[in-house]
PDB file of N, CA and C in Angstrom:
ATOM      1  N   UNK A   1       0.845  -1.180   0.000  1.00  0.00           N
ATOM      2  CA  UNK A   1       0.000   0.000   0.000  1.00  0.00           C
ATOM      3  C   UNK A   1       0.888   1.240   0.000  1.00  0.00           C
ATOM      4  N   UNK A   2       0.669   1.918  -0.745  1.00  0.00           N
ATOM      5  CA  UNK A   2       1.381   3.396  -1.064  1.00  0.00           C
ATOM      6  C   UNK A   2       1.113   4.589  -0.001  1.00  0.00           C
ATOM      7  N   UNK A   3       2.251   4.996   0.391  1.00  0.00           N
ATOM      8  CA  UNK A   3       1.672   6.130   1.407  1.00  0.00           C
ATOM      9  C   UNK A   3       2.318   7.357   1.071  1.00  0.00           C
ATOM     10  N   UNK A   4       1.551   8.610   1.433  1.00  0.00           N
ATOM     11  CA  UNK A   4       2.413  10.110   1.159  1.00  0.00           C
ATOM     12  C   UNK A   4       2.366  10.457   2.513  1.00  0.00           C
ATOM     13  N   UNK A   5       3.280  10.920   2.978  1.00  0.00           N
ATOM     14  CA  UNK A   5       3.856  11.986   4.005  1.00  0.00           C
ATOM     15  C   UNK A   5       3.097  13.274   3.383  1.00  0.00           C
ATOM     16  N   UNK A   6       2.506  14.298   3.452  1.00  0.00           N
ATOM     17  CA  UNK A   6       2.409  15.416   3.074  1.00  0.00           C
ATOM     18  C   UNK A   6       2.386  16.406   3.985  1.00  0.00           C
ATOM     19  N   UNK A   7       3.179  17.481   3.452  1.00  0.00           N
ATOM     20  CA  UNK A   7       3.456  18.683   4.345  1.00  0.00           C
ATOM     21  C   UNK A   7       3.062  19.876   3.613  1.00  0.00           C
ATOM     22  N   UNK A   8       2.395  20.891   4.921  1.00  0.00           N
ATOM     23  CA  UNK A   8       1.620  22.159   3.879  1.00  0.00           C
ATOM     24  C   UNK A   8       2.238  23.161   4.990  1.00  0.00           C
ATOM     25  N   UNK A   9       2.463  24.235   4.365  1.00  0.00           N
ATOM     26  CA  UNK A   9       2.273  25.344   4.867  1.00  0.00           C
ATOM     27  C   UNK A   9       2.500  26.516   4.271  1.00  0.00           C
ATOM     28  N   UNK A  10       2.283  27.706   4.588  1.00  0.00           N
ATOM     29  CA  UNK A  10       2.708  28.957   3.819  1.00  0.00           C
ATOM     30  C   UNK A  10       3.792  29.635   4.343  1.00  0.00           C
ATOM     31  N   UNK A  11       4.393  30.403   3.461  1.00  0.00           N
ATOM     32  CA  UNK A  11       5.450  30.993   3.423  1.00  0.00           C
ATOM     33  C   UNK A  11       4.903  32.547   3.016  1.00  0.00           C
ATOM     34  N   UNK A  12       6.058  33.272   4.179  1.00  0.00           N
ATOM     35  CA  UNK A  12       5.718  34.338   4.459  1.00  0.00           C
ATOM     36  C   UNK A  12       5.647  34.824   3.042  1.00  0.00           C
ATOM     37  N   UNK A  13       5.201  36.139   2.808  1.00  0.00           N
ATOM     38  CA  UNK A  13       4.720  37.258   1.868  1.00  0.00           C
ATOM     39  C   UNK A  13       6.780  37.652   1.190  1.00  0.00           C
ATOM     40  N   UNK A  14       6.869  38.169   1.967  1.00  0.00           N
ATOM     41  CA  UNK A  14       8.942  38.824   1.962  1.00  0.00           C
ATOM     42  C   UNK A  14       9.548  38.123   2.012  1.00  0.00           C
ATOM     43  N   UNK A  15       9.351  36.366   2.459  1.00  0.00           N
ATOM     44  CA  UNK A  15      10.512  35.402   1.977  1.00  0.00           C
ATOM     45  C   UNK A  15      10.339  34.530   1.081  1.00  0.00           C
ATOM     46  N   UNK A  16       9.193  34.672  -0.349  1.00  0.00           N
ATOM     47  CA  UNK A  16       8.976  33.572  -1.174  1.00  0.00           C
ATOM     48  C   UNK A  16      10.047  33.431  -1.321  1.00  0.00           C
ATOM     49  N   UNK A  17      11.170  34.647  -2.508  1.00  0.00           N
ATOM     50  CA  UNK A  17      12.786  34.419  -3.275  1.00  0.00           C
ATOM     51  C   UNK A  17      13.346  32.981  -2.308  1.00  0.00           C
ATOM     52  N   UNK A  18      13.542  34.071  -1.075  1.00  0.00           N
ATOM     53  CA  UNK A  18      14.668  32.918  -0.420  1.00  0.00           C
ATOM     54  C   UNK A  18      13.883  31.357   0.012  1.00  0.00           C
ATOM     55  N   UNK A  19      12.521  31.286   0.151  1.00  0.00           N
ATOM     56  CA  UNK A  19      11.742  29.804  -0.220  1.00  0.00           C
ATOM     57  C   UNK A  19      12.427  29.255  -1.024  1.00  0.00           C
ATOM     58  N   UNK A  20      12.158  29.924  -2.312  1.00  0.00           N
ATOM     59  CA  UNK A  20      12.483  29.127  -3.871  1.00  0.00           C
ATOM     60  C   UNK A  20      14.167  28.604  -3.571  1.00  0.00           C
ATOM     61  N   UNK A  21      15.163  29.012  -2.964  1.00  0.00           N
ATOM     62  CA  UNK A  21      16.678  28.690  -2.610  1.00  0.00           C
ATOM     63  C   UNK A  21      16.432  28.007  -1.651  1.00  0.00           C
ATOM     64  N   UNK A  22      15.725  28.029  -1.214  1.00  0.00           N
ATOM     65  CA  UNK A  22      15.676  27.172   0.177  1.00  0.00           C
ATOM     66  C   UNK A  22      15.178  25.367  -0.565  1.00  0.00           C
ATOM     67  N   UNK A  23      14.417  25.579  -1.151  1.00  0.00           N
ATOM     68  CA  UNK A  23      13.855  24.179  -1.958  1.00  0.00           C
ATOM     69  C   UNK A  23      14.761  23.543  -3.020  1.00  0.00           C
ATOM     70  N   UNK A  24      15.793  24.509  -3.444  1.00  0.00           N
ATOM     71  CA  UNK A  24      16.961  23.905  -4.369  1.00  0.00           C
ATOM     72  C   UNK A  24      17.704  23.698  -3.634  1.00  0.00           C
ATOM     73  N   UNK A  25      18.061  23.878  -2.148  1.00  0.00           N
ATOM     74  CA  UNK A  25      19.202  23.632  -1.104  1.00  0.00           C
ATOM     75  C   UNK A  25      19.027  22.257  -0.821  1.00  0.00           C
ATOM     76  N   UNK A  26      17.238  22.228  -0.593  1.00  0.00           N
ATOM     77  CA  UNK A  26      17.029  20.785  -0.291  1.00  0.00           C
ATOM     78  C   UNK A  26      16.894  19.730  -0.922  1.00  0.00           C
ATOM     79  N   UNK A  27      16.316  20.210  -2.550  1.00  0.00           N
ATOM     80  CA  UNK A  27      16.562  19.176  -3.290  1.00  0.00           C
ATOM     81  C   UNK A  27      18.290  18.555  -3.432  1.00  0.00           C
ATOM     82  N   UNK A  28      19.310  19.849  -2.920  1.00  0.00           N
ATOM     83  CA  UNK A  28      20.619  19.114  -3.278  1.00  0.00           C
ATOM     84  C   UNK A  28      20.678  17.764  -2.233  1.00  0.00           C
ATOM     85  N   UNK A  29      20.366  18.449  -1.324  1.00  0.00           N
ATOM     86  CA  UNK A  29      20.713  17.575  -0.230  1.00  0.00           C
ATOM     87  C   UNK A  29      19.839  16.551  -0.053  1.00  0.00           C
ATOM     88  N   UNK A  30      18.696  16.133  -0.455  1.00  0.00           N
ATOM     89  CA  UNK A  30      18.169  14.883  -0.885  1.00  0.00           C
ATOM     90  C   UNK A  30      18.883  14.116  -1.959  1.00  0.00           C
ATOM     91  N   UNK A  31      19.424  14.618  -2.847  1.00  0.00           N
ATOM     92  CA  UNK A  31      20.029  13.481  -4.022  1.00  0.00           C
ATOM     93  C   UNK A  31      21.606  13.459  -3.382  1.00  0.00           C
ATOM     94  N   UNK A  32      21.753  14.276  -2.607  1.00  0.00           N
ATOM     95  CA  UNK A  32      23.432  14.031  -1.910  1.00  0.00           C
ATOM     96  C   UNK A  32      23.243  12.569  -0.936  1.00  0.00           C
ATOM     97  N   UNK A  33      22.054  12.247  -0.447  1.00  0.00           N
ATOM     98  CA  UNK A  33      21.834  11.894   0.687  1.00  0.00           C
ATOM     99  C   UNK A  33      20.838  10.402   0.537  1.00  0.00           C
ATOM    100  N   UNK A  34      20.749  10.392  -1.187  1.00  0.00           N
ATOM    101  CA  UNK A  34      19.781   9.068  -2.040  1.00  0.00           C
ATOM    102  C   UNK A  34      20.272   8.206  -1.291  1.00  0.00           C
ATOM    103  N   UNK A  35      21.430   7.756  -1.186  1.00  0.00           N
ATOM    104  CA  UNK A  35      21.907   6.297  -1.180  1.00  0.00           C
ATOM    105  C   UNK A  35      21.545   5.760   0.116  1.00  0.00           C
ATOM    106  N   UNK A  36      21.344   6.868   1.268  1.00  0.00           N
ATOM    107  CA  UNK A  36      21.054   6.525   2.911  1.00  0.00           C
ATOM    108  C   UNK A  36      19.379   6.482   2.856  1.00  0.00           C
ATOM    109  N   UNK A  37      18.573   7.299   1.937  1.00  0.00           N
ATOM    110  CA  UNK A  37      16.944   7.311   1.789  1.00  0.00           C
ATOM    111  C   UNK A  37      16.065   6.832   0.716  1.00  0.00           C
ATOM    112  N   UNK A  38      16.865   5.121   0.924  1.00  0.00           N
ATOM    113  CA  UNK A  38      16.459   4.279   0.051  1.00  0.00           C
ATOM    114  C   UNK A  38      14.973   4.512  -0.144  1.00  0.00           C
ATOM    115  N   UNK A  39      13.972   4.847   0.941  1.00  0.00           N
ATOM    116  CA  UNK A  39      12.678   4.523   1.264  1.00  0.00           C
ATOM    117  C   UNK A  39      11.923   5.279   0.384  1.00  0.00           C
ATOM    118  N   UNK A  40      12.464   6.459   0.237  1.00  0.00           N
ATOM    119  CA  UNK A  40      11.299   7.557  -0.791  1.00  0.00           C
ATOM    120  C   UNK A  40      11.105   7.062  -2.362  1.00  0.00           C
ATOM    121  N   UNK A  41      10.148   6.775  -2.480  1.00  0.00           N
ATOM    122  CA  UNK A  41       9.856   6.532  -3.841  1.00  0.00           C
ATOM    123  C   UNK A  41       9.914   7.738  -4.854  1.00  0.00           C
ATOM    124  N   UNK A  42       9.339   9.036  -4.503  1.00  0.00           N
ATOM    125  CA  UNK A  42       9.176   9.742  -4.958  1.00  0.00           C
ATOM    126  C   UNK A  42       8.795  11.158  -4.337  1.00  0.00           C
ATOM    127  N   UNK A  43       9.153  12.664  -4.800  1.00  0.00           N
ATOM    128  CA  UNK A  43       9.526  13.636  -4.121  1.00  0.00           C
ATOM    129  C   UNK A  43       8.657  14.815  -4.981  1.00  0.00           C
ATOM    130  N   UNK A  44       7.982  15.571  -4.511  1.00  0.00           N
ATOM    131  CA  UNK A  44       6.910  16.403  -5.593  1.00  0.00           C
ATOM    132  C   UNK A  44       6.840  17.777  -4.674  1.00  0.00           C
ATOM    133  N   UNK A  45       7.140  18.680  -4.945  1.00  0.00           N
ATOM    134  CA  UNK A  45       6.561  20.554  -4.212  1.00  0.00           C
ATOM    135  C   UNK A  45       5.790  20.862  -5.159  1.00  0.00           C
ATOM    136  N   UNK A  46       4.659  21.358  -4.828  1.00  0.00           N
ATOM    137  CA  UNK A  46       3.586  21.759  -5.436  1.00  0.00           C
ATOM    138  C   UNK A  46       3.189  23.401  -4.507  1.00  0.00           C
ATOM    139  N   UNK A  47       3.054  24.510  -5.482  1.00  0.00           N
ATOM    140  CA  UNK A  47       2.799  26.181  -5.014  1.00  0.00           C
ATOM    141  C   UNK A  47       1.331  26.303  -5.500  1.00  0.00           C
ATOM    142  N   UNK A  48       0.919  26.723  -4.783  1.00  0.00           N
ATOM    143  CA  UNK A  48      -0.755  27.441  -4.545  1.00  0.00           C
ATOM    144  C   UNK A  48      -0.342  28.425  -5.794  1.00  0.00           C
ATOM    145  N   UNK A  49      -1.980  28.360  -6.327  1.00  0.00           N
ATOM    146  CA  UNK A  49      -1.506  28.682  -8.085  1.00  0.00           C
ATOM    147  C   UNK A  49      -3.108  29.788  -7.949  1.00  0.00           C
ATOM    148  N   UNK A  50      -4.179  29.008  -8.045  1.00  0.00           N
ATOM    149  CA  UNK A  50      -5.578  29.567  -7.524  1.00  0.00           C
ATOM    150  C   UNK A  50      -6.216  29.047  -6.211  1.00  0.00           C
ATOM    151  N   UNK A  51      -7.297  30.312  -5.478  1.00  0.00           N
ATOM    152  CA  UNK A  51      -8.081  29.719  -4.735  1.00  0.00           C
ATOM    153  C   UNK A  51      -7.142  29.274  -3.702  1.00  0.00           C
ATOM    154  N   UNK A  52      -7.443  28.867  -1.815  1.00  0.00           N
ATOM    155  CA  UNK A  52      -7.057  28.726  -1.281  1.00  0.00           C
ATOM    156  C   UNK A  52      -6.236  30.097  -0.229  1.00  0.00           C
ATOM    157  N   UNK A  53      -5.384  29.629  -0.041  1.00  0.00           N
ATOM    158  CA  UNK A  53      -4.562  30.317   0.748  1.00  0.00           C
ATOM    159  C   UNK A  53      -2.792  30.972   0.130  1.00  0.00           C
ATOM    160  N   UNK A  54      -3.296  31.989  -0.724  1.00  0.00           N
ATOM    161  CA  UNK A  54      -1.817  32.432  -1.126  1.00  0.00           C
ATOM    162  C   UNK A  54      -0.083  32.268  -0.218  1.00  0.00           C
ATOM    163  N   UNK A  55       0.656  31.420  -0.908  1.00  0.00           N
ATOM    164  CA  UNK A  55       1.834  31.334  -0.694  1.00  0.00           C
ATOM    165  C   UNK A  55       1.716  30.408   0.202  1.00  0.00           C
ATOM    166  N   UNK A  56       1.047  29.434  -0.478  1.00  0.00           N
ATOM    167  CA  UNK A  56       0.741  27.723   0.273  1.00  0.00           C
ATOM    168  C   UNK A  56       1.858  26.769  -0.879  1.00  0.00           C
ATOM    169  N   UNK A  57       2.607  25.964  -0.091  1.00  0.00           N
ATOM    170  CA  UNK A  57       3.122  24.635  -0.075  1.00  0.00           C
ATOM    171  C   UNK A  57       2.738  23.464   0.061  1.00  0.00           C
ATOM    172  N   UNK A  58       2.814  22.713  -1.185  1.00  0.00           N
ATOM    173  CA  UNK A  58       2.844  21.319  -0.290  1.00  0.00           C
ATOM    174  C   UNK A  58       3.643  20.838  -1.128  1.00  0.00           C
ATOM    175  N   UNK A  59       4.383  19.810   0.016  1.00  0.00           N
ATOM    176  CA  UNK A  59       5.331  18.968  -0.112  1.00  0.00           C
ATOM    177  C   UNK A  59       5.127  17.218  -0.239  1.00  0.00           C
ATOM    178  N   UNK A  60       5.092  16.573  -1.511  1.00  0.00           N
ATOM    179  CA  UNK A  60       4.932  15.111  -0.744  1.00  0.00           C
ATOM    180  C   UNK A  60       5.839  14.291  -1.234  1.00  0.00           C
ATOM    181  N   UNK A  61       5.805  12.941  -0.345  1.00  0.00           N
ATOM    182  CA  UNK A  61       6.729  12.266  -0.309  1.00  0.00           C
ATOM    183  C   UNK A  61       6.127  10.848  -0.076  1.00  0.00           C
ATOM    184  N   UNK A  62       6.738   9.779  -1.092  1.00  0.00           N
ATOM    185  CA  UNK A  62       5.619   8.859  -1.584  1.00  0.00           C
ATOM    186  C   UNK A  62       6.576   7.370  -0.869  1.00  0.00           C
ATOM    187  N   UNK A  63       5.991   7.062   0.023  1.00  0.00           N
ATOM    188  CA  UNK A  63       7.149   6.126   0.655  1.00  0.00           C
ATOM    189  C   UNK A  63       6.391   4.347   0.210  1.00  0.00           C
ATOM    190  N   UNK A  64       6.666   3.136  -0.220  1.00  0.00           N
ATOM    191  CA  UNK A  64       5.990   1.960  -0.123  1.00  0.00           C
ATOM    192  C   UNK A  64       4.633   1.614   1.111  1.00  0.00           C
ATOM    193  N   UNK A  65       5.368   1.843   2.170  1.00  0.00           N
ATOM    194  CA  UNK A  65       4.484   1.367   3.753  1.00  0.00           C
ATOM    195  C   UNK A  65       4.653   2.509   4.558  1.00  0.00           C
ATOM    196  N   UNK A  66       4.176   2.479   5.494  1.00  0.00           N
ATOM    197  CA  UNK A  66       4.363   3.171   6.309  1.00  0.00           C
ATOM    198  C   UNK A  66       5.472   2.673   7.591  1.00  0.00           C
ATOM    199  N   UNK A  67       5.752   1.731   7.297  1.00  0.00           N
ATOM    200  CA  UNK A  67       7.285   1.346   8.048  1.00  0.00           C
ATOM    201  C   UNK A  67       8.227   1.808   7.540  1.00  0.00           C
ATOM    202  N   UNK A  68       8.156   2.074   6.174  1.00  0.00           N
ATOM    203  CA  UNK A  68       9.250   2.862   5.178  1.00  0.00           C
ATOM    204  C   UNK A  68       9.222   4.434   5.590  1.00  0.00           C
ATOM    205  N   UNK A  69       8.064   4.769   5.522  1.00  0.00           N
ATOM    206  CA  UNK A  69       8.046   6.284   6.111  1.00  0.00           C
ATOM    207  C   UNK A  69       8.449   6.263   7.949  1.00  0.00           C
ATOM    208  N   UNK A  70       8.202   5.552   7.865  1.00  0.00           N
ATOM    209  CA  UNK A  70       8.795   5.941   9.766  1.00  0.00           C
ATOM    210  C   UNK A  70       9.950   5.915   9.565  1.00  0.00           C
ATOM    211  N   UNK A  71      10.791   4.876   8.909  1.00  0.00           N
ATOM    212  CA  UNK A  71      12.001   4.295   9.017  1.00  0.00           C
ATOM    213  C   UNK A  71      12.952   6.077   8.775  1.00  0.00           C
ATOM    214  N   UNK A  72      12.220   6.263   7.379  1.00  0.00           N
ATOM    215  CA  UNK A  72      13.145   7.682   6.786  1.00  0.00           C
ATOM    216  C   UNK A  72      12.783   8.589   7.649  1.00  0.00           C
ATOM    217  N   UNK A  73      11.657   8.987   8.493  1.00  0.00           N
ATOM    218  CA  UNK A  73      11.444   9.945   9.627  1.00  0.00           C
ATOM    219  C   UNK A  73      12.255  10.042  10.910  1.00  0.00           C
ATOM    220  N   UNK A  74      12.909   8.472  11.414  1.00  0.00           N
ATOM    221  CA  UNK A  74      13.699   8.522  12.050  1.00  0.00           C
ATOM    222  C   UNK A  74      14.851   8.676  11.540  1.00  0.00           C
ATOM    223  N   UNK A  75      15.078   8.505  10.202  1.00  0.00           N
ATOM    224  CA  UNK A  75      16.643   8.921   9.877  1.00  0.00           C
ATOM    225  C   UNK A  75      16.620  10.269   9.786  1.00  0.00           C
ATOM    226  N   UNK A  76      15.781  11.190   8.923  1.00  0.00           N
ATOM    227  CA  UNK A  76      15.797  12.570   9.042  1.00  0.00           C
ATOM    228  C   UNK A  76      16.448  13.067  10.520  1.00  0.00           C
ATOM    229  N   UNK A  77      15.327  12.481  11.328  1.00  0.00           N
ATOM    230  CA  UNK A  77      15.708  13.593  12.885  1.00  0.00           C
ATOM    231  C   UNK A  77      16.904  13.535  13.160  1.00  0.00           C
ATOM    232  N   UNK A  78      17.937  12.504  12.922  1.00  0.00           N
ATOM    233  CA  UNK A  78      19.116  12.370  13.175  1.00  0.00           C
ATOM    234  C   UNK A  78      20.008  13.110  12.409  1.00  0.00           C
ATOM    235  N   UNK A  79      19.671  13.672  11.247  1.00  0.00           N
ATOM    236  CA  UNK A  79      20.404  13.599  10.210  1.00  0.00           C
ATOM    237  C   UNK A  79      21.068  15.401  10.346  1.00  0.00           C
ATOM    238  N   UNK A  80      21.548  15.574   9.790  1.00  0.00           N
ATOM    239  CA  UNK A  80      21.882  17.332   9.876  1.00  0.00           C
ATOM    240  C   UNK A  80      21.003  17.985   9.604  1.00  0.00           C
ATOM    241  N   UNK A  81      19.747  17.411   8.709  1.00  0.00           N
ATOM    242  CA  UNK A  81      19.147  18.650   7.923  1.00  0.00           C
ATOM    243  C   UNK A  81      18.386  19.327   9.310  1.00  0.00           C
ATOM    244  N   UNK A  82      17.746  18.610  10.182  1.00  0.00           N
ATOM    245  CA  UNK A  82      17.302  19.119  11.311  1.00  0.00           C
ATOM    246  C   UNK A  82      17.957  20.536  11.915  1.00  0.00           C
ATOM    247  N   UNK A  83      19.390  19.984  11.950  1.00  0.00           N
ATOM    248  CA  UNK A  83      20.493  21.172  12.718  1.00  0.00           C
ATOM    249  C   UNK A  83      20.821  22.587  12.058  1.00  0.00           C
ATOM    250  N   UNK A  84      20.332  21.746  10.285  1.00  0.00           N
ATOM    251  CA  UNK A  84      21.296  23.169   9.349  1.00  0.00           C
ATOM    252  C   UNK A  84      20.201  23.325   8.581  1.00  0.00           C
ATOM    253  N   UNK A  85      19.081  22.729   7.805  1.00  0.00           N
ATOM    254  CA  UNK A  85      18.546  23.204   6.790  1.00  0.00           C
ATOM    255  C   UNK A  85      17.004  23.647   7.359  1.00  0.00           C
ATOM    256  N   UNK A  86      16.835  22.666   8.491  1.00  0.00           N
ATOM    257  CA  UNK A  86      15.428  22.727   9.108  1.00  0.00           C
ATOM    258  C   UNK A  86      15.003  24.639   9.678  1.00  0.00           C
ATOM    259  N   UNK A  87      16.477  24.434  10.752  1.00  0.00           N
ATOM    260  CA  UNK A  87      15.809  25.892  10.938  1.00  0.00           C
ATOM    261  C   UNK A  87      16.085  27.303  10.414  1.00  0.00           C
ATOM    262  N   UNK A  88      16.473  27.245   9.312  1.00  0.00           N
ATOM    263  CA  UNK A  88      16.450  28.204   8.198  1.00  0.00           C
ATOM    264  C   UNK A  88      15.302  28.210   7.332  1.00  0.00           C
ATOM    265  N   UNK A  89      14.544  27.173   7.102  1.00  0.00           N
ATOM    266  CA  UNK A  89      13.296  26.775   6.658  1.00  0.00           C
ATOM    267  C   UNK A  89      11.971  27.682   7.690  1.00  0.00           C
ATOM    268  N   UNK A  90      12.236  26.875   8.757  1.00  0.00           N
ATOM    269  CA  UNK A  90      11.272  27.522   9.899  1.00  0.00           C
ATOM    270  C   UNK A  90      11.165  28.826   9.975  1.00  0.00           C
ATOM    271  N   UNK A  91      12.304  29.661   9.656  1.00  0.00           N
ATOM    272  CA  UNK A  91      12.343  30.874   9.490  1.00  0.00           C
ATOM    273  C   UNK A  91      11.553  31.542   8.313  1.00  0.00           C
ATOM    274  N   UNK A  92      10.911  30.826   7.499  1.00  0.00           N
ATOM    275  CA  UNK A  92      10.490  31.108   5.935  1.00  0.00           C
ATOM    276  C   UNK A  92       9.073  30.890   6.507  1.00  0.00           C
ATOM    277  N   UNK A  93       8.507  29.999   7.471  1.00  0.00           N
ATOM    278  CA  UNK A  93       7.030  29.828   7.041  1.00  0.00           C
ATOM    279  C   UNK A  93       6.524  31.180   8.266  1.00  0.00           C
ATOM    280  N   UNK A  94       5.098  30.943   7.836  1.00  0.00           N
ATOM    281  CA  UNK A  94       3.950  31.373   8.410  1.00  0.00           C
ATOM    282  C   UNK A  94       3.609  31.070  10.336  1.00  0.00           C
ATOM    283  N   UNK A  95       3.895  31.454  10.987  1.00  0.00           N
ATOM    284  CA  UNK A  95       3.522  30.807  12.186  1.00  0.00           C
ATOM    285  C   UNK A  95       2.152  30.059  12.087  1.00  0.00           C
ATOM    286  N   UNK A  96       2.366  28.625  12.399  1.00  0.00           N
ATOM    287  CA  UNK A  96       0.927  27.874  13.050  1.00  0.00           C
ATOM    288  C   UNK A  96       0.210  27.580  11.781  1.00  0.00           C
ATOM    289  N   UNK A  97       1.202  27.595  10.690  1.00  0.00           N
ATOM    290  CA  UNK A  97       0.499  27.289   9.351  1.00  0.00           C
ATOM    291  C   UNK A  97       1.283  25.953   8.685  1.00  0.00           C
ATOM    292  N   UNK A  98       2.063  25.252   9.307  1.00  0.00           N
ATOM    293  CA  UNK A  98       2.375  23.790   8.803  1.00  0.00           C
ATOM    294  C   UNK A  98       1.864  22.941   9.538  1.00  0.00           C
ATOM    295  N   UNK A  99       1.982  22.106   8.325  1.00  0.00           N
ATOM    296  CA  UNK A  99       1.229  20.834   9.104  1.00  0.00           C
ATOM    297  C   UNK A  99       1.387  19.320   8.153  1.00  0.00           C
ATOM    298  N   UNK A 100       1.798  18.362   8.999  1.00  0.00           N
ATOM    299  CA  UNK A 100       2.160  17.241   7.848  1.00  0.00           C
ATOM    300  C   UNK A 100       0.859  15.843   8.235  1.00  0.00           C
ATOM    301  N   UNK A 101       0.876  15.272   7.283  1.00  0.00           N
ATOM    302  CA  UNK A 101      -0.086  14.510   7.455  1.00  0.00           C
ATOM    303  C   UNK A 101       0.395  13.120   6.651  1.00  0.00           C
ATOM    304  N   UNK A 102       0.031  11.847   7.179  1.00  0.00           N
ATOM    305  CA  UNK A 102      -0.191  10.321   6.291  1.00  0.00           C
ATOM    306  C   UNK A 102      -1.388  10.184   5.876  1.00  0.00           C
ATOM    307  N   UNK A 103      -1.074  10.013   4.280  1.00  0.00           N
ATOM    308  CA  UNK A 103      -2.225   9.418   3.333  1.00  0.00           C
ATOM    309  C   UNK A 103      -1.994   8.012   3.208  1.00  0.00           C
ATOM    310  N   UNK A 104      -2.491   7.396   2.528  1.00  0.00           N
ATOM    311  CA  UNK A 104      -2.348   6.296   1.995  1.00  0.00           C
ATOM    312  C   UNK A 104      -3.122   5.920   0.447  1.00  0.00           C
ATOM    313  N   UNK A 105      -2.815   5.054  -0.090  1.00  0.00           N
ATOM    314  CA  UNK A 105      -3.540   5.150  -1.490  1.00  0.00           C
ATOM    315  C   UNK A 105      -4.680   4.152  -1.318  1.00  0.00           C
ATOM    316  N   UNK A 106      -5.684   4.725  -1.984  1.00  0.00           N
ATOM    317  CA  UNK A 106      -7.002   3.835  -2.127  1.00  0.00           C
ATOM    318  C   UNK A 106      -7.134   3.115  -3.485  1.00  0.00           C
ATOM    319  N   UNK A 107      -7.643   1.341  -3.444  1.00  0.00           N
ATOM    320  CA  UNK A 107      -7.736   1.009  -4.432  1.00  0.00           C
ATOM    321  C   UNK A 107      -8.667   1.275  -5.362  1.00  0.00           C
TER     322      UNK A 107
END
């Protein structure tokens, strides 16, 4: 069964630019970092285009099981991005406006 991790939130009004660098920082450091996050199947950012909530994110991340997604959730927390990329990120959103969630796929 297929599962997405998905993460939403908005980003402030004055830091989209540095968003957009902030999401090529991380895409480096996801393909630097493939060979340890066997688990992700697949990696998608999607920007609020119409309707909704201007300067909305979402992020998903398409793992096999959900043992696969835990597995890479506990490697994340360990990992640097927490120490170096996480809270430079945090600095970009919206207060009280992220939020991640498990889907799963329906047959």
């Amino acid at each position: 069964m297929t599962v997405f991790s998905v993460e939403t939130c908005t980003i402030k009004p004055d830091k989209l630019g540095e968003n957009m660098a902030w999401l090529k920082k991380y895409e480096t450091w996801i393909k630097k970092h493939a060979p340890e996050f066997k688990e992700i199947k697949s990696y998608k950012v999607f920007s609020h285009m119409l309707g909704g909530k201007w300067g909305t994110y979402v992020m998903m991340t398409e793992f096999e099981s959900l043992a696969e997604c835990e597995k890479w959730y506990n490697k994340i927390m360990k990992s640097d991005f927490m120490t170096k990329l996480y809270p430079e990120w945090a600095s970009l959103i919206v207060a009280g406006s992220y939020s991640i969630d498990i889907w799963n796929s329906v047959p």
